[in-house]
Protein backbone atom coordinates (compact mmCIF):
# COMPACT_ATOMS: atom_id res chain seq x y z
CA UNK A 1 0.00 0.00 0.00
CA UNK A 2 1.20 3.36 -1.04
CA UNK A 3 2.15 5.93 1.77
CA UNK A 4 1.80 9.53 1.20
CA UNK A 5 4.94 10.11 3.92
CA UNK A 6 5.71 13.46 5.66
CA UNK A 7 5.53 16.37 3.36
CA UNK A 8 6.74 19.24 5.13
CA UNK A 9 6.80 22.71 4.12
CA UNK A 10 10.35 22.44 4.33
CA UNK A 11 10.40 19.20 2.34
CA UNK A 12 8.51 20.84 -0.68
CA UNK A 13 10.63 24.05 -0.46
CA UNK A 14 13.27 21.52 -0.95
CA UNK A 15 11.70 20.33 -4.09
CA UNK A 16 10.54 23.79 -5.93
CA UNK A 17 13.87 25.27 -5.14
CA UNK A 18 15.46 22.12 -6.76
CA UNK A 19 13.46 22.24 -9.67
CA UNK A 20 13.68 26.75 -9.93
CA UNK A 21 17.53 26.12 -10.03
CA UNK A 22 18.33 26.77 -6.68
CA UNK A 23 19.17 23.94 -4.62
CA UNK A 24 22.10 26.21 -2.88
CA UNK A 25 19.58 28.00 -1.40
CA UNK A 26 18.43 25.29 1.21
CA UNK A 27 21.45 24.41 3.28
CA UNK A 28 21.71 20.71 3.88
CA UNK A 29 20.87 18.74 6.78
CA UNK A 30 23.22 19.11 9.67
CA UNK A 31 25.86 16.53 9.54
CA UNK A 32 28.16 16.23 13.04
CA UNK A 33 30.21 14.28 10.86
CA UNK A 34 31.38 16.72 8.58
CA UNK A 35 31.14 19.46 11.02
CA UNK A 36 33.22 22.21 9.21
CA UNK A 37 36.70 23.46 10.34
CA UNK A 38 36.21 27.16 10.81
CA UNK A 39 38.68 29.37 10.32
CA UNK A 40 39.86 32.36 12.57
CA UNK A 41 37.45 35.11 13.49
CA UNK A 42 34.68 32.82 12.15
CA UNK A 43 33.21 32.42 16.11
CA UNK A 44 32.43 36.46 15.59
CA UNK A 45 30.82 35.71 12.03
CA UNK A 46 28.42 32.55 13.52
CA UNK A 47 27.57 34.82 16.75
CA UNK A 48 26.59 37.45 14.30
CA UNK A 49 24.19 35.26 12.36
CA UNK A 50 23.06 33.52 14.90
CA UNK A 51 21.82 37.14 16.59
CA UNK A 52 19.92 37.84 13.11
CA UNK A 53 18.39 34.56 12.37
CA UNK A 54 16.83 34.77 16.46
CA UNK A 55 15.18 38.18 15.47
CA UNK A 56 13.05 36.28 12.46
CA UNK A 57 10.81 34.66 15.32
CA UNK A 58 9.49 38.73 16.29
CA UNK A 59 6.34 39.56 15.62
CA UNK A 60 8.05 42.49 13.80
CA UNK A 61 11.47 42.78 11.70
CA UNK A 62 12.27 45.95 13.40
CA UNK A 63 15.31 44.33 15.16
CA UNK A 64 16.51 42.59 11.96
CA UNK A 65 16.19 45.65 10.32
CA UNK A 66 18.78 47.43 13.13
CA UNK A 67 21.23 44.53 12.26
CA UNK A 68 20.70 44.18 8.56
CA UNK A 69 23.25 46.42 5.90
CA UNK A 70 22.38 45.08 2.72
CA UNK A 71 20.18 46.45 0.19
CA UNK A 72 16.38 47.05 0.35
CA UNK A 73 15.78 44.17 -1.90
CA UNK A 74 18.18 42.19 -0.14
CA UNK A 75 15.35 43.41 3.05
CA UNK A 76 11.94 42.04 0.95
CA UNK A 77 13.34 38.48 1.02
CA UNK A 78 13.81 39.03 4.30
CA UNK A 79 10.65 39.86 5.04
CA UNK A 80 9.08 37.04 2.72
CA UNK A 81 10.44 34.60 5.00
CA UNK A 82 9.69 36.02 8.08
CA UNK A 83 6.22 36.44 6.25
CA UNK A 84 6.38 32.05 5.32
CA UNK A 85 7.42 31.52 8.42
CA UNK A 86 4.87 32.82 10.58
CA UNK A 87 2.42 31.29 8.59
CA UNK A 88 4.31 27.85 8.51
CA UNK A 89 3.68 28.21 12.15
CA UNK A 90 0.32 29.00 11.82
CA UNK A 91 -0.24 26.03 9.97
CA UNK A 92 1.68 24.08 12.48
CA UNK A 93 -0.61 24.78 15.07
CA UNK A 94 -3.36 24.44 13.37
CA UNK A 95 -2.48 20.89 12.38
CA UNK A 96 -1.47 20.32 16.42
CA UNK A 97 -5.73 21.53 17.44
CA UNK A 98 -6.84 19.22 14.96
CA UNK A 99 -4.88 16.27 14.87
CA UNK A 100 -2.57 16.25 18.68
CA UNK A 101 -1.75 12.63 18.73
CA UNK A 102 -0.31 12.66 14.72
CA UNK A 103 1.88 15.60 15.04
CA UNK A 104 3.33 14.07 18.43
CA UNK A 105 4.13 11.14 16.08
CA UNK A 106 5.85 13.64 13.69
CA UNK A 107 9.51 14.55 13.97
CA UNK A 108 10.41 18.10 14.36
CA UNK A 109 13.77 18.19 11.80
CA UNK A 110 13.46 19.75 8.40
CA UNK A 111 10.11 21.62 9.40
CA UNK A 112 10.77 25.70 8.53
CA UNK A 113 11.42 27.23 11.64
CA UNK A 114 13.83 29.80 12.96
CA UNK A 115 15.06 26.88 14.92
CA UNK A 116 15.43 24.85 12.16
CA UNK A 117 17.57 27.36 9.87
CA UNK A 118 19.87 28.11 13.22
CA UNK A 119 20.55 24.68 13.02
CA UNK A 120 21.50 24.27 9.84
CA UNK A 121 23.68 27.15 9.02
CA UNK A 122 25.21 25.61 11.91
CA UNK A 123 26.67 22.90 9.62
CA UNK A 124 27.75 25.30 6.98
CA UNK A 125 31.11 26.39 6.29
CA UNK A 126 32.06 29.92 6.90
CA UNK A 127 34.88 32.16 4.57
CA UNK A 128 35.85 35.18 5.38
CA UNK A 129 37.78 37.59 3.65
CA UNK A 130 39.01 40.53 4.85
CA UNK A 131 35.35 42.34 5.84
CA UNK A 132 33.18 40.80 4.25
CA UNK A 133 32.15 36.53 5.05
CA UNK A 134 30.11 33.74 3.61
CA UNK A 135 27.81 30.94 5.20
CA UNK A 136 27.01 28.26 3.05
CA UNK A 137 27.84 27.96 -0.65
CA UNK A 138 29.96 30.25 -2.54
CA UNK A 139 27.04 30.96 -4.61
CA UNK A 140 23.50 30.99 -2.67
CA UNK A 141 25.42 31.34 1.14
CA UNK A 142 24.56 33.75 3.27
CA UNK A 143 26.84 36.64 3.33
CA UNK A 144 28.05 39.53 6.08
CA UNK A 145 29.64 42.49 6.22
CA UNK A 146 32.00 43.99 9.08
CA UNK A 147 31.31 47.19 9.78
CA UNK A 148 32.37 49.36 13.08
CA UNK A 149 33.69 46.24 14.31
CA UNK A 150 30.68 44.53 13.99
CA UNK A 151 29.41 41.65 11.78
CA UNK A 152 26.17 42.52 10.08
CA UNK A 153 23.76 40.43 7.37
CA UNK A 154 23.85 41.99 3.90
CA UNK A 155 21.86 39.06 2.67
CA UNK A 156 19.99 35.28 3.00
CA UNK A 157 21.43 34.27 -0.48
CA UNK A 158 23.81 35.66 -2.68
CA UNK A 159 22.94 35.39 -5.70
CA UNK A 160 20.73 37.96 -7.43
CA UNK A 161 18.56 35.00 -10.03
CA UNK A 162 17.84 32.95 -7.04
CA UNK A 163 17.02 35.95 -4.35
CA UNK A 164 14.31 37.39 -7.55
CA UNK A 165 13.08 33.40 -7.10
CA UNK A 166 13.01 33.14 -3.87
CA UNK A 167 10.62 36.71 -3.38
CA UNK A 168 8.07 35.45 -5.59
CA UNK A 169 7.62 31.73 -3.84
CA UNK A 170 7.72 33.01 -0.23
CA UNK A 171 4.33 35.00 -0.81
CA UNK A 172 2.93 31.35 -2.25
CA UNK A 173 4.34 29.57 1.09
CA UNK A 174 2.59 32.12 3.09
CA UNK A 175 -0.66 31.97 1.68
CA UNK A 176 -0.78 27.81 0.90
CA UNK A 177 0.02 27.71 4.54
CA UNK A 178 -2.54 30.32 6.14
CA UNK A 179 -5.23 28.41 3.59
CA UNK A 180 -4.54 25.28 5.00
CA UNK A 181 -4.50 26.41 8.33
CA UNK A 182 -7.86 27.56 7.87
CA UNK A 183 -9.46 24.38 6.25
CA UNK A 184 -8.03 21.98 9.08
CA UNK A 185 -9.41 24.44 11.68
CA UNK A 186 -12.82 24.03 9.91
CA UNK A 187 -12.98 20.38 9.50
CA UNK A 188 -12.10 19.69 5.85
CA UNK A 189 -9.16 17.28 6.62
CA UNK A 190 -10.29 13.85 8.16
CA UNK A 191 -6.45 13.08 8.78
CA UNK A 192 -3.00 14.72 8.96
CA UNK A 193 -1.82 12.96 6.06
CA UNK A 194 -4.79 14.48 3.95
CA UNK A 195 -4.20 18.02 4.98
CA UNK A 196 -0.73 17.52 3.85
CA UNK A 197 -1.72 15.87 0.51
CA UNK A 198 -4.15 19.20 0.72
CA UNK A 199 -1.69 21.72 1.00
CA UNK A 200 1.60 19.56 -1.37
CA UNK A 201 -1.30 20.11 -4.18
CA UNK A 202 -1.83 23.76 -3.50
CA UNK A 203 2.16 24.71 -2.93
CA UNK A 204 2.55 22.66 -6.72
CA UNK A 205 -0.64 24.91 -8.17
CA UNK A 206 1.13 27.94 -6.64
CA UNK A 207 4.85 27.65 -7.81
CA UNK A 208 3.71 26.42 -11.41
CA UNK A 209 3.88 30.06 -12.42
CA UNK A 210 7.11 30.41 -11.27
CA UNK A 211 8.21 27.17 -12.86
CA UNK A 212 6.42 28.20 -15.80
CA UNK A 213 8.27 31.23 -16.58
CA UNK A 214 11.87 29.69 -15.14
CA UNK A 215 11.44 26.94 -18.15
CA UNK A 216 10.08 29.74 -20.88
CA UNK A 217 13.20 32.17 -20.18
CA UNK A 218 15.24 32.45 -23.54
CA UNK A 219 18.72 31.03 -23.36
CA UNK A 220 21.34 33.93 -23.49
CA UNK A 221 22.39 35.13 -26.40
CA UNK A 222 26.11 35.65 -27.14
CA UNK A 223 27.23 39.41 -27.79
CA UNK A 224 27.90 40.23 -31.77
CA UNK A 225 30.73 40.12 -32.89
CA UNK A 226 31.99 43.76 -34.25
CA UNK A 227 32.49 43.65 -38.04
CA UNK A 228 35.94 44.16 -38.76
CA UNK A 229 37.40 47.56 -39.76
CA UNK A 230 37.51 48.63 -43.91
């Protein structure tokens, strides 16, 4: 008999981001195994993120904001997660009125959380050079900037493509989760496993569009060549 399994918001963010390109945007599971070596001065670059990533579970961003130094768009991702987040949440609970002894069944890791992302960008590497560092990838990390002595975020994922991405599916997570939410608080889910059938059919509906016009983009063009000289 076929099981429909766990599907977690984080476990279908896994899968769009895979299939938008961006698969560096998702650090991996913690590993203690291959625990990274950090280098020196990295302790003040992991305090620093650690301090930033804690001020995503606010109600408001307004301390983020005071520790942020990147760009405004850099800030509207920023704010899209905190945005998916809350509503992950939301969704979370919502699941634990309606269904207490399933969720208590269910194991916490991979679930999108602030909790969950401190622990993972635990297990990512850090770089630094000179004032400015890297968590994660080269390409999709999370990156800082030292400034009066102090480390500050200048953004979740650096890399321009995959932060545009990333802005237009948090609104989706946000609003799959706060439907869902609302249709297992009214009764239309007879089990755990069918709200999350529910909403894994709503977050695919919802990211189509973005899939949609990933695929469509025109390959790049190579510059002309300048016609030689007469």
């Amino acid at each position: 008999m076929h099981r429909f399994g766990i599907v977690t918001l984080a476990a279908l963010l896994t899968i769009t981001i895979a299939r938008l390109g961006l698969a560096q945007a998702l650090p991996p599971q913690p590993n203690a195994a291959t625990k990274p070596v950090d280098p020196p001065g990295a302790p003040a670059v992991r305090s620093a993120v650690r301090e930033f990533v804690a001020t995503l579970d606010a109600t408001d961003l307004t301390a983020a904001r005071g520790l942020f130094a990147g760009t405004e768009d850099g800030f509207k991702l920023i704010e899209g997660f905190h945005h998916a987040i809350k509503a992950a949440q939301r969704a979370k609970d919502a699941m634990t009125r309606r269904f207490p002894e399933e969720v208590t069944k269910r194991p916490a890791a991979g679930e999108m959380s602030v909790a969950s992302m401190l622990q993972r960008l635990e297990s990512e590497p850090v770089t630094i050079d000179a004032d400015t560092a890297n968590v994660g990838r080269p390409v999709g990390g999370l990156t800082l900037k030292q400034t009066g002595g102090k480390w500050r975020v200048t953004s979740l994922i650096n890399d321009p493509q995959g932060q545009q991405r990333m802005n237009q599916l948090m609104p989706i997570i946000a609003q799959v989760s706060d439907e869902v939410a609302a249709e297992v608080d009214a009764g239309k889910y007879k089990t755990m496993i069918d709200a999350e059938k529910g909403f894994a059919l709503k977050m695919r509906i919802g990211a189509s569009a973005i899939l949609k016009s990933v695929t469509s983009q025109p390959a790049t063009s190579p510059p002309a060549s300048t016609p030689p000289a007469r």
